[in-house]
C-alpha atoms as a PDB file:
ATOM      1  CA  UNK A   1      -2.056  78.565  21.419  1.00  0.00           C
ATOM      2  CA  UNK A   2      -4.382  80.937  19.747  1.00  0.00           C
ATOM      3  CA  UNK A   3      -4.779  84.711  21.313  1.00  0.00           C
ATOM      4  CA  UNK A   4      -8.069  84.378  21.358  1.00  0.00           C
ATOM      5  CA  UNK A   5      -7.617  82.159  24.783  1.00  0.00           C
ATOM      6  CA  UNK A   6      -4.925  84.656  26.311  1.00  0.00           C
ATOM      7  CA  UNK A   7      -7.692  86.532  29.023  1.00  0.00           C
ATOM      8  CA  UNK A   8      -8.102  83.186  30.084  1.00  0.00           C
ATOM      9  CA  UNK A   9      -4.450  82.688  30.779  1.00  0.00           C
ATOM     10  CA  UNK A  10      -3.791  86.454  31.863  1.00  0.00           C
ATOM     11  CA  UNK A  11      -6.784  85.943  34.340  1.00  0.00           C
ATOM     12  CA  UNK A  12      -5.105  82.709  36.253  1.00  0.00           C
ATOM     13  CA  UNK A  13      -1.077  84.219  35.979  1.00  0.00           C
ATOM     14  CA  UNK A  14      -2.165  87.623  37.025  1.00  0.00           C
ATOM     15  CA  UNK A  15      -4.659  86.046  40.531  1.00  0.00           C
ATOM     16  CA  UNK A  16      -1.180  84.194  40.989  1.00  0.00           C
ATOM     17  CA  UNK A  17       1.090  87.478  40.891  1.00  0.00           C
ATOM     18  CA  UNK A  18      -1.657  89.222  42.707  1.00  0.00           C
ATOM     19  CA  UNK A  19      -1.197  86.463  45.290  1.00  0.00           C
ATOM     20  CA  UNK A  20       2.133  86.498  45.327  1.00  0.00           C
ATOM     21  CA  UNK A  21       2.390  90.103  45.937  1.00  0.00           C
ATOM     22  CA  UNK A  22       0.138  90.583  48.661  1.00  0.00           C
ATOM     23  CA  UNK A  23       1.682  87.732  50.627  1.00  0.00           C
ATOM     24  CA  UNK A  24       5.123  89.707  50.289  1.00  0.00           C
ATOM     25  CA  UNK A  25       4.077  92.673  51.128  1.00  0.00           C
ATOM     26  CA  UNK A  26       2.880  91.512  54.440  1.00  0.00           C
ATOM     27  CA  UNK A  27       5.159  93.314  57.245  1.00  0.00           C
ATOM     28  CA  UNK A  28       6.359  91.324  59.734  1.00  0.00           C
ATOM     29  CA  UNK A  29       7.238  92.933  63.514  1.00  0.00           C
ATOM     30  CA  UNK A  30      10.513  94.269  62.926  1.00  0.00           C
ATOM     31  CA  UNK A  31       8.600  96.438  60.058  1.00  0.00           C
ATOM     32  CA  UNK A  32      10.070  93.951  57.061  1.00  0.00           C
ATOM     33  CA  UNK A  33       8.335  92.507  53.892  1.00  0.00           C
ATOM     34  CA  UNK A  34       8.755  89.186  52.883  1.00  0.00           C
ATOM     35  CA  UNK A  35      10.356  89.977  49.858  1.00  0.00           C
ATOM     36  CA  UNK A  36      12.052  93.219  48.472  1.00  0.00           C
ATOM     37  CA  UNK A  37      10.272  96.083  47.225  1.00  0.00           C
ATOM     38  CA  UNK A  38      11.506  96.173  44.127  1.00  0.00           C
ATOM     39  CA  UNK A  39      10.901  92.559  43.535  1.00  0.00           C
ATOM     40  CA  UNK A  40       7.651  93.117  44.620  1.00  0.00           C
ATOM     41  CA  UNK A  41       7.505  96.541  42.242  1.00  0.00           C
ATOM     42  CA  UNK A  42       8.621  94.048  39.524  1.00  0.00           C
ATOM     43  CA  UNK A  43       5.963  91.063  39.890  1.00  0.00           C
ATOM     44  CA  UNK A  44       3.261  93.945  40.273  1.00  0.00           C
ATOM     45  CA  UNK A  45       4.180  95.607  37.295  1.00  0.00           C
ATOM     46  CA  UNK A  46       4.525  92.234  35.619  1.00  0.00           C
ATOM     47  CA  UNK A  47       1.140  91.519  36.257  1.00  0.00           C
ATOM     48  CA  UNK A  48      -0.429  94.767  35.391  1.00  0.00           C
ATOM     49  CA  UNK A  49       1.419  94.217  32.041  1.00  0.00           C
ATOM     50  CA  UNK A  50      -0.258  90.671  31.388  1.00  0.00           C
ATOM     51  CA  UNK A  51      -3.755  91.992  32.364  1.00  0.00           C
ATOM     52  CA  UNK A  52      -3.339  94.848  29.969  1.00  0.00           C
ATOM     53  CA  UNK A  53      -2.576  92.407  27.304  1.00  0.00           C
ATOM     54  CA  UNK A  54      -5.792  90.293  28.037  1.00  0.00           C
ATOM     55  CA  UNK A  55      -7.884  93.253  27.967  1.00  0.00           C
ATOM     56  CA  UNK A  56      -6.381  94.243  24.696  1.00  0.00           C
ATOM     57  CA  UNK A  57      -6.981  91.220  23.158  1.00  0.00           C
ATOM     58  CA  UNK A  58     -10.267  90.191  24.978  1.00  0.00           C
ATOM     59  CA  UNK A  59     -11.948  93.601  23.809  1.00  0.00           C
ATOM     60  CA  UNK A  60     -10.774  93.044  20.432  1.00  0.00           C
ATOM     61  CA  UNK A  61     -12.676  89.426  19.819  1.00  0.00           C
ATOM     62  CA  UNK A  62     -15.455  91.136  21.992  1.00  0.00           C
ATOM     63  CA  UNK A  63     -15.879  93.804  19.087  1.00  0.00           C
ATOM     64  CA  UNK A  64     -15.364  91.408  16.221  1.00  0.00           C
ATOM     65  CA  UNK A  65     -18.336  89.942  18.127  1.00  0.00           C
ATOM     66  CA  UNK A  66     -20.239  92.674  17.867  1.00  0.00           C
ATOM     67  CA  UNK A  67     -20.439  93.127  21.687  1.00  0.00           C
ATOM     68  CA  UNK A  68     -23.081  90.244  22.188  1.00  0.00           C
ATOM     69  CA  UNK A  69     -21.975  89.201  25.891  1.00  0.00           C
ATOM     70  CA  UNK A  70     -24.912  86.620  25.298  1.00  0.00           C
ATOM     71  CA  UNK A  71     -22.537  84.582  22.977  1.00  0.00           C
ATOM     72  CA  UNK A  72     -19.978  83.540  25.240  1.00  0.00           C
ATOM     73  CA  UNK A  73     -20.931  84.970  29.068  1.00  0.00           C
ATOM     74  CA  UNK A  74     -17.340  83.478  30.510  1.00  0.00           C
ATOM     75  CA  UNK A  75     -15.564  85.414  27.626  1.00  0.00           C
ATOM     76  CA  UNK A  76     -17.319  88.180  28.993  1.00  0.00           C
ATOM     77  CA  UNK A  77     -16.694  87.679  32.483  1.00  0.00           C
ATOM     78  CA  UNK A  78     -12.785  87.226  32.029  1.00  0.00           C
ATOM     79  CA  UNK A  79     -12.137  89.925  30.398  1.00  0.00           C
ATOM     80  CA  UNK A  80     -14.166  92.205  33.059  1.00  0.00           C
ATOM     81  CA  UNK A  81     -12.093  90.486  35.973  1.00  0.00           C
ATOM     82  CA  UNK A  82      -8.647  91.340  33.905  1.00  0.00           C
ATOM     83  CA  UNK A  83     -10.325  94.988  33.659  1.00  0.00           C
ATOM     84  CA  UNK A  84     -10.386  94.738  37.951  1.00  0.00           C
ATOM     85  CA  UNK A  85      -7.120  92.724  37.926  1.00  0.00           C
ATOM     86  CA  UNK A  86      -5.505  95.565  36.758  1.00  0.00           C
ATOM     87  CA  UNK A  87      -6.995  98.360  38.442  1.00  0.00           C
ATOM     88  CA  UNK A  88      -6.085  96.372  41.650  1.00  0.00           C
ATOM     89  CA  UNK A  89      -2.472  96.091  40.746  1.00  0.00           C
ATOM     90  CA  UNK A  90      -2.675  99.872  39.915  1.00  0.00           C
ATOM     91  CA  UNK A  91      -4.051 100.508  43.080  1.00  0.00           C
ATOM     92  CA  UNK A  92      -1.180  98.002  44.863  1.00  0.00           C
ATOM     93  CA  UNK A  93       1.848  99.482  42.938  1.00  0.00           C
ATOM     94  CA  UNK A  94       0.829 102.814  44.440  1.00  0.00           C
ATOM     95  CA  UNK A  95       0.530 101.624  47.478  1.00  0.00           C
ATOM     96  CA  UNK A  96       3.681  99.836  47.388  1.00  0.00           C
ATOM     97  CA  UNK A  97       5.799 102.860  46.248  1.00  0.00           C
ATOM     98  CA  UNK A  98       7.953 104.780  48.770  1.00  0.00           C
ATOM     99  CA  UNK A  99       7.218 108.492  48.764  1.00  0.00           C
END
């Protein structure tokens, strides 16, 4: 596999650990998640890891492109969701942490 095609990859595995999270972290009535917290610390902060990546590596064949977004739009658009992907497991893994 080439990097070039990782956003692509980051993008489906981290809308997976996003759903995966978010469906254990649901409480049920006796105030219990469906899986542990620090399972569910661990798939966040996998997925925030993989995003990172496909930013990384999706900004640097954006700037050997010279920024054109006109060149290849999905590119574009993949790399902008993995920029939201991992804001939102930011966002999550705070959430999720007991203070």
């Amino acid at each position: 596999m080439k990097t070039i095609n990782f956003p692509y990859l980051a993008l489906a595995l981290g809308l997976l650990l996003l759903l995966i999270v978010t469906r254990g972290s649901e409480v049920d009535a006796e105030g219990i998640t469906a899986l542990p917290l620090l399972t569910l610390l661990i798939i966040n902060e996998c997925g925030f890891f993989l995003t990172i990546a496909g930013i990384f590596i999706g900004l640097k064949q954006l700037k050997l492109t010279g920024f054109k977004l006109s060149l290849n739009p999905l590119y574009t658009m993949t790399v902008a969701l993995c920029i939201l992907l991992a804001i939102q497991f930011t966002l999550l893994g705070i959430n999720l942490w007991p203070l």
